[in-house]
N, C-alpha and C. Protein backbone atom coordinates (compact mmCIF):
# COMPACT_ATOMS: atom_id res chain seq x y z
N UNK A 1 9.48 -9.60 -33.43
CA UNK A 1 10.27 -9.35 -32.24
C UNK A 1 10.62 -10.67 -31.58
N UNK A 2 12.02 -10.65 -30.98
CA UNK A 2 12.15 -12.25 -30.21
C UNK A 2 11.63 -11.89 -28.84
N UNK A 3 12.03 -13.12 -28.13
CA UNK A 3 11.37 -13.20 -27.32
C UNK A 3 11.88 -14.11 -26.43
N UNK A 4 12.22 -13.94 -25.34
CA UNK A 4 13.56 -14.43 -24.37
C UNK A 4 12.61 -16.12 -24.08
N UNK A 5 13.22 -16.87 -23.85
CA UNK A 5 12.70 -18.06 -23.38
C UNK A 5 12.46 -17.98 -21.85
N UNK A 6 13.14 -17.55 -21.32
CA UNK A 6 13.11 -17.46 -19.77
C UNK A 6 12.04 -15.83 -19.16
N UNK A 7 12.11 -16.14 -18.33
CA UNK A 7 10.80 -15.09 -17.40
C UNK A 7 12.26 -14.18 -16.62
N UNK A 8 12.76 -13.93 -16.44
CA UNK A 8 13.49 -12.97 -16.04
C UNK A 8 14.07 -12.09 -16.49
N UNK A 9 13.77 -11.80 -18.11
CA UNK A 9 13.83 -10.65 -18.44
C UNK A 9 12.78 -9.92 -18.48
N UNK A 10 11.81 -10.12 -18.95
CA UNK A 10 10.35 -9.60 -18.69
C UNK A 10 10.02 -9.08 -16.88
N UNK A 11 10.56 -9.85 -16.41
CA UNK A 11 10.52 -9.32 -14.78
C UNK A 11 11.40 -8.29 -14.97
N UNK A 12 12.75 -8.18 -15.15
CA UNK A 12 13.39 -6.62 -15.04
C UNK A 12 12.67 -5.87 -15.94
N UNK A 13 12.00 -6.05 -16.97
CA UNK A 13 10.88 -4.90 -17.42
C UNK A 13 10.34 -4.19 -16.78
N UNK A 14 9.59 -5.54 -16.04
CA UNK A 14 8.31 -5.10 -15.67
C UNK A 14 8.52 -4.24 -14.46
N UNK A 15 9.96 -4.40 -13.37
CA UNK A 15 10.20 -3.65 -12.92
C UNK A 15 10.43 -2.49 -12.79
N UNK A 16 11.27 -2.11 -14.04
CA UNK A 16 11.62 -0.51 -14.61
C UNK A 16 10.81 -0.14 -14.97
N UNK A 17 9.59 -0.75 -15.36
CA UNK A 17 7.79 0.09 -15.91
C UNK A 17 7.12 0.83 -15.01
N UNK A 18 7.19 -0.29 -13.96
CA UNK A 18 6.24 -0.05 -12.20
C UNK A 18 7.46 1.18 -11.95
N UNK A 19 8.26 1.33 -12.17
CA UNK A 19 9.27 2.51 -11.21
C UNK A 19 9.53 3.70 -12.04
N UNK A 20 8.62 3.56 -13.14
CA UNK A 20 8.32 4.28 -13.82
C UNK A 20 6.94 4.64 -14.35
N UNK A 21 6.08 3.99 -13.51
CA UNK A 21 4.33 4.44 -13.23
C UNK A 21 4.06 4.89 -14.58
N UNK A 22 5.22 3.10 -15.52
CA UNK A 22 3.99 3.43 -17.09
C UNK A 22 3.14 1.93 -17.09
N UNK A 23 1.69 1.89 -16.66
CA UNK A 23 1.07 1.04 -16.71
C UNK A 23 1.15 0.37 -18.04
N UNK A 24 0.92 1.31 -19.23
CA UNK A 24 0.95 0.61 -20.53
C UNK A 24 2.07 -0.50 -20.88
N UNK A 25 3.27 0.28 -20.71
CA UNK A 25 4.37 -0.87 -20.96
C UNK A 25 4.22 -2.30 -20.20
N UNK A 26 4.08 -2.02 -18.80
CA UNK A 26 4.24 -2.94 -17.68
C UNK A 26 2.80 -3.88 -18.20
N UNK A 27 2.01 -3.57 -18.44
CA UNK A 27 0.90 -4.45 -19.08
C UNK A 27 1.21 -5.38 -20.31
N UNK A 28 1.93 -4.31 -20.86
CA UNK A 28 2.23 -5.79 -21.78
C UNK A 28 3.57 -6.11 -22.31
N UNK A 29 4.24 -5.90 -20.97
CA UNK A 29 5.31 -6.63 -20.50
C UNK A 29 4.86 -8.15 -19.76
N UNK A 30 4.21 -7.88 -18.66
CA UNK A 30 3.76 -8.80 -18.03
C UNK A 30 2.50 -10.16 -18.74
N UNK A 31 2.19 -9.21 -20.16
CA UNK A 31 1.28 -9.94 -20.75
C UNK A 31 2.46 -11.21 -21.58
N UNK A 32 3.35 -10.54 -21.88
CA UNK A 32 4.23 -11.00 -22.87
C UNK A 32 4.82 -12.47 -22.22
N UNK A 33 5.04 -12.33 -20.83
CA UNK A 33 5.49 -12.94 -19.68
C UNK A 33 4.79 -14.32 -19.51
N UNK A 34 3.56 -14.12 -19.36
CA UNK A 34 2.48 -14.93 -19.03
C UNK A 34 2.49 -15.59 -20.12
N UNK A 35 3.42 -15.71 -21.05
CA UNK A 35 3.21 -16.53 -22.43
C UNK A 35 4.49 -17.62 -22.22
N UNK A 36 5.42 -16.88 -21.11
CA UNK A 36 6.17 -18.20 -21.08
C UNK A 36 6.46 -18.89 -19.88
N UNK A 37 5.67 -18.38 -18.96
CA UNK A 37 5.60 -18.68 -17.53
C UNK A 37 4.22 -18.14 -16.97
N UNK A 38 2.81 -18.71 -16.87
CA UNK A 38 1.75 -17.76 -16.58
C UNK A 38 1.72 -18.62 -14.91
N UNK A 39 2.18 -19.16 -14.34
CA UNK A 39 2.17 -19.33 -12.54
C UNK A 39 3.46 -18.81 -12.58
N UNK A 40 4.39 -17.85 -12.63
CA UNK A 40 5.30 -16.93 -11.94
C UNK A 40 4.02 -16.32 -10.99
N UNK A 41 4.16 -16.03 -9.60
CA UNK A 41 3.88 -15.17 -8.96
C UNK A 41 4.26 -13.96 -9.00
N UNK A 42 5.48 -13.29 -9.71
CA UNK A 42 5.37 -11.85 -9.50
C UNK A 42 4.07 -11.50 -10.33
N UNK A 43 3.90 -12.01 -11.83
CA UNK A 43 2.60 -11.75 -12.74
C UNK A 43 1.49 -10.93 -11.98
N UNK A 44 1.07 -11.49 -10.76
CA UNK A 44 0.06 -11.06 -9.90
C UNK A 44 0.30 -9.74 -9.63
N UNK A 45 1.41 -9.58 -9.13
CA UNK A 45 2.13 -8.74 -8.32
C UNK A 45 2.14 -7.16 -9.11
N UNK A 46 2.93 -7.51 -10.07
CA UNK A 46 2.87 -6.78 -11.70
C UNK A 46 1.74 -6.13 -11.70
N UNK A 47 0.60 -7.01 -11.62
CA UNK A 47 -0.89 -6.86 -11.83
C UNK A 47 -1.39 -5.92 -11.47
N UNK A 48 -1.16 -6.19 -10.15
CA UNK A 48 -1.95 -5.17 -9.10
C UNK A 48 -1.24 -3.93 -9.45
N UNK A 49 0.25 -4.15 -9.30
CA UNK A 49 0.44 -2.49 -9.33
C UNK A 49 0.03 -1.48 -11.15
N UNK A 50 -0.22 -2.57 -11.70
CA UNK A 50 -0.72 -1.86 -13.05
C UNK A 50 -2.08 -1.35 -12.48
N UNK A 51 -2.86 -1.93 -12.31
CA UNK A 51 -4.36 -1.57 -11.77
C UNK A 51 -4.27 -0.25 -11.04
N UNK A 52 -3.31 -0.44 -9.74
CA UNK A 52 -2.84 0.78 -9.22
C UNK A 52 -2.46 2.06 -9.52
N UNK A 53 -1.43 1.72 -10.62
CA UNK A 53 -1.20 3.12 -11.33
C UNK A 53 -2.00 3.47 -12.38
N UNK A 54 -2.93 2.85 -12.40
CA UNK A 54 -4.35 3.36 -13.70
C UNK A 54 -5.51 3.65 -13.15
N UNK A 55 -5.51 3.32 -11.64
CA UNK A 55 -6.38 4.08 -10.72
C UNK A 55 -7.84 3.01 -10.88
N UNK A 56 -7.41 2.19 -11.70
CA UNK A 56 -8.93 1.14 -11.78
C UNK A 56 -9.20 -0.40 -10.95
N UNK A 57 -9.90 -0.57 -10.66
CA UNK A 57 -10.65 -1.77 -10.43
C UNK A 57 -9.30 -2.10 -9.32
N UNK A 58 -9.44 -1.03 -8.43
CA UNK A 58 -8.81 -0.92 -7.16
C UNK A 58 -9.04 -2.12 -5.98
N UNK A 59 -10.34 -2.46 -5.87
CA UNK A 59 -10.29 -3.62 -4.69
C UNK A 59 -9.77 -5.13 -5.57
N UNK A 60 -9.86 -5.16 -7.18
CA UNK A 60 -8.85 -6.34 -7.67
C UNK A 60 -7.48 -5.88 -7.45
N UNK A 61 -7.21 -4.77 -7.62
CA UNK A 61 -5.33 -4.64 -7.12
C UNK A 61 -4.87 -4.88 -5.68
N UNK A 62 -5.81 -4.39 -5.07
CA UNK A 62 -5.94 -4.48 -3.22
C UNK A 62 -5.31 -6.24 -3.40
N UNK A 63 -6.48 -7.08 -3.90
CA UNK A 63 -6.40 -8.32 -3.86
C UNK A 63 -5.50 -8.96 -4.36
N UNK A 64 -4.87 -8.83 -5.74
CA UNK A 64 -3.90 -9.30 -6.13
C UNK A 64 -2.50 -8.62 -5.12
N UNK A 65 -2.43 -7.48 -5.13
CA UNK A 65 -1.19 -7.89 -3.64
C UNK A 65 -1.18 -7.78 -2.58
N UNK A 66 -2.25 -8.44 -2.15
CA UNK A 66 -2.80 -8.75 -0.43
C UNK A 66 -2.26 -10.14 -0.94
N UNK A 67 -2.72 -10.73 -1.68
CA UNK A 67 -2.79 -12.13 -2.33
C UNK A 67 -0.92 -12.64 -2.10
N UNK A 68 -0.02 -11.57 -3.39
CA UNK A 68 1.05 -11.77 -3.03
C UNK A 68 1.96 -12.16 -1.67
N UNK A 69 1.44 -10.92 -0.78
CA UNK A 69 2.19 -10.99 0.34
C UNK A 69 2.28 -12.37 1.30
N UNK A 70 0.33 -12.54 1.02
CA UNK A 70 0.24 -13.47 1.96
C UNK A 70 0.49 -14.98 1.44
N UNK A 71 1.09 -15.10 0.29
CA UNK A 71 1.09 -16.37 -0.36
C UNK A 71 2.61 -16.53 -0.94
N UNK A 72 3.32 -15.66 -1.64
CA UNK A 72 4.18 -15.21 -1.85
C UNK A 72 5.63 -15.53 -0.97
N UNK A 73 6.40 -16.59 -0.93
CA UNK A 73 7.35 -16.11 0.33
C UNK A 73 8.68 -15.47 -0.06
N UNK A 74 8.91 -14.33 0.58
CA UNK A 74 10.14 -13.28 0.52
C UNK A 74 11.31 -13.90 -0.06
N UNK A 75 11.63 -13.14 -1.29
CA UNK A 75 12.76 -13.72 -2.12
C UNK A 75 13.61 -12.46 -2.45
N UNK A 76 15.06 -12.59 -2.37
CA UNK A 76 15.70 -11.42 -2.98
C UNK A 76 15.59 -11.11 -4.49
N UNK A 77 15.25 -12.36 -5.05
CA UNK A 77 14.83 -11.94 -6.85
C UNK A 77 13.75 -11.28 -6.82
N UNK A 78 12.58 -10.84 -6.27
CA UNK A 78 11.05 -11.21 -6.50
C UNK A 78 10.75 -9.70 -5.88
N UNK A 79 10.08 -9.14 -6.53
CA UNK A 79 9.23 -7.98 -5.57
C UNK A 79 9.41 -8.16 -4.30
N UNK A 80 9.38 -7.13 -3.18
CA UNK A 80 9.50 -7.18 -2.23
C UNK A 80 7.81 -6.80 -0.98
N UNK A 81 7.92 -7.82 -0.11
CA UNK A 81 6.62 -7.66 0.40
C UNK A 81 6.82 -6.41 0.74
N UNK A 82 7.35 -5.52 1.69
CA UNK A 82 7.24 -4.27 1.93
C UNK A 82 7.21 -3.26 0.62
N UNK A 83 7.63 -3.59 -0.71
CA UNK A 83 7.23 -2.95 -1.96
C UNK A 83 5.81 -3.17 -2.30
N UNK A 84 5.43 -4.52 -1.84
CA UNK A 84 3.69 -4.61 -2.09
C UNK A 84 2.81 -4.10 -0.72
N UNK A 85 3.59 -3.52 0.18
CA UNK A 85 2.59 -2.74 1.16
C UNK A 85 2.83 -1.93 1.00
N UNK A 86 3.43 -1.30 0.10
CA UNK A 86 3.34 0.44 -0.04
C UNK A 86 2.45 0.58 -0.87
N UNK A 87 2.72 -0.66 -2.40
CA UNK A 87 1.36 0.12 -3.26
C UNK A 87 -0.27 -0.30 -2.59
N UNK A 88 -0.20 -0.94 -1.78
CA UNK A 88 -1.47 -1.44 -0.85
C UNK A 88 -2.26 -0.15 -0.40
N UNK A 89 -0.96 0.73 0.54
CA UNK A 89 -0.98 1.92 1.00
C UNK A 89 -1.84 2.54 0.40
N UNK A 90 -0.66 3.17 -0.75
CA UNK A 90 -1.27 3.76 -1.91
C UNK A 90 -2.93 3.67 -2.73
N UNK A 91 -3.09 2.80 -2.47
CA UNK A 91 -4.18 1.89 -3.08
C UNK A 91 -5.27 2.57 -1.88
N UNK A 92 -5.13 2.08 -1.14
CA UNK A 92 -5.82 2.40 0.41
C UNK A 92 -6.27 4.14 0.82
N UNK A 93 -4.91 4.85 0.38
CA UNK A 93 -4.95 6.03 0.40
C UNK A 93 -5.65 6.97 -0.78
N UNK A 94 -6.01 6.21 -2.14
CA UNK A 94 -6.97 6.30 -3.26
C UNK A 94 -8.08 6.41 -3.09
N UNK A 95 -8.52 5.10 -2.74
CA UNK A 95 -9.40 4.81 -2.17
C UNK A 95 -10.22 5.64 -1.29
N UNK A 96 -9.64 6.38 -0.16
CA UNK A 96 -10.21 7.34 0.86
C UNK A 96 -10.54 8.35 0.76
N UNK A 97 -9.57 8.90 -0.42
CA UNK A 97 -9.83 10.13 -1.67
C UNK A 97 -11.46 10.07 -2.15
N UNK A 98 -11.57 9.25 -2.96
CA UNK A 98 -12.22 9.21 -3.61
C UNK A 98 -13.75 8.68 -3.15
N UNK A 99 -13.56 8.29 -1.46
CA UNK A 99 -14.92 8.07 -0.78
C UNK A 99 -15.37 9.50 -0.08
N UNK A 100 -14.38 10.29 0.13
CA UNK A 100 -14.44 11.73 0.48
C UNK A 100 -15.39 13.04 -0.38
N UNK A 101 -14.89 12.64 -2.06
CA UNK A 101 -15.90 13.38 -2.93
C UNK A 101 -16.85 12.58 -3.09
């Protein structure tokens, strides 16, 4: 398989994966990514919301886009901070679930 030289196709992947809550793809989309750019900051971003939609190791997703927002500065290419406080939300709202049972 080729394999784009640049990180911005792998980012519109990884986007249509997350908006399509398929962790698998978006994992190794973003893995694929990290092979030609591994300090892109969305990577993180990516991250967390994979963690998120697989329901695991929730306070590392918390962190990776707490991490984003607060480090991250607002770009029209780039995930959007209010897109990383919703899956935060989300994350948050899991979380409360699951301290309940």
């Amino acid at each position: 398989a080729q394999h784009p030289p640049r990180i911005e196709p792998y980012m519109e992947a990884a986007e249509f994966f997350a908006n399509r809550n398929d962790s698998a793809n978006l994992d190794r989309t973003v893995d694929a990514a990290a092979l030609v750019n591994a300090r892109d900051p969305r990577l993180e971003y990516y991250r967390g919301v994979s963690l998120a939609l697989r329901q695991t190791q929730l306070a590392a997703a918390r962190d990776l886009l707490k991490a984003y927002v607060d480090n991250v500065p607002e770009r029209s290419d780039y995930p959007s901070h209010h897109s990383a406080m919703e899956w935060l939300r989300r994350i948050d709202s899991n979380r409360s679930l699951e301290n309940r049972n």
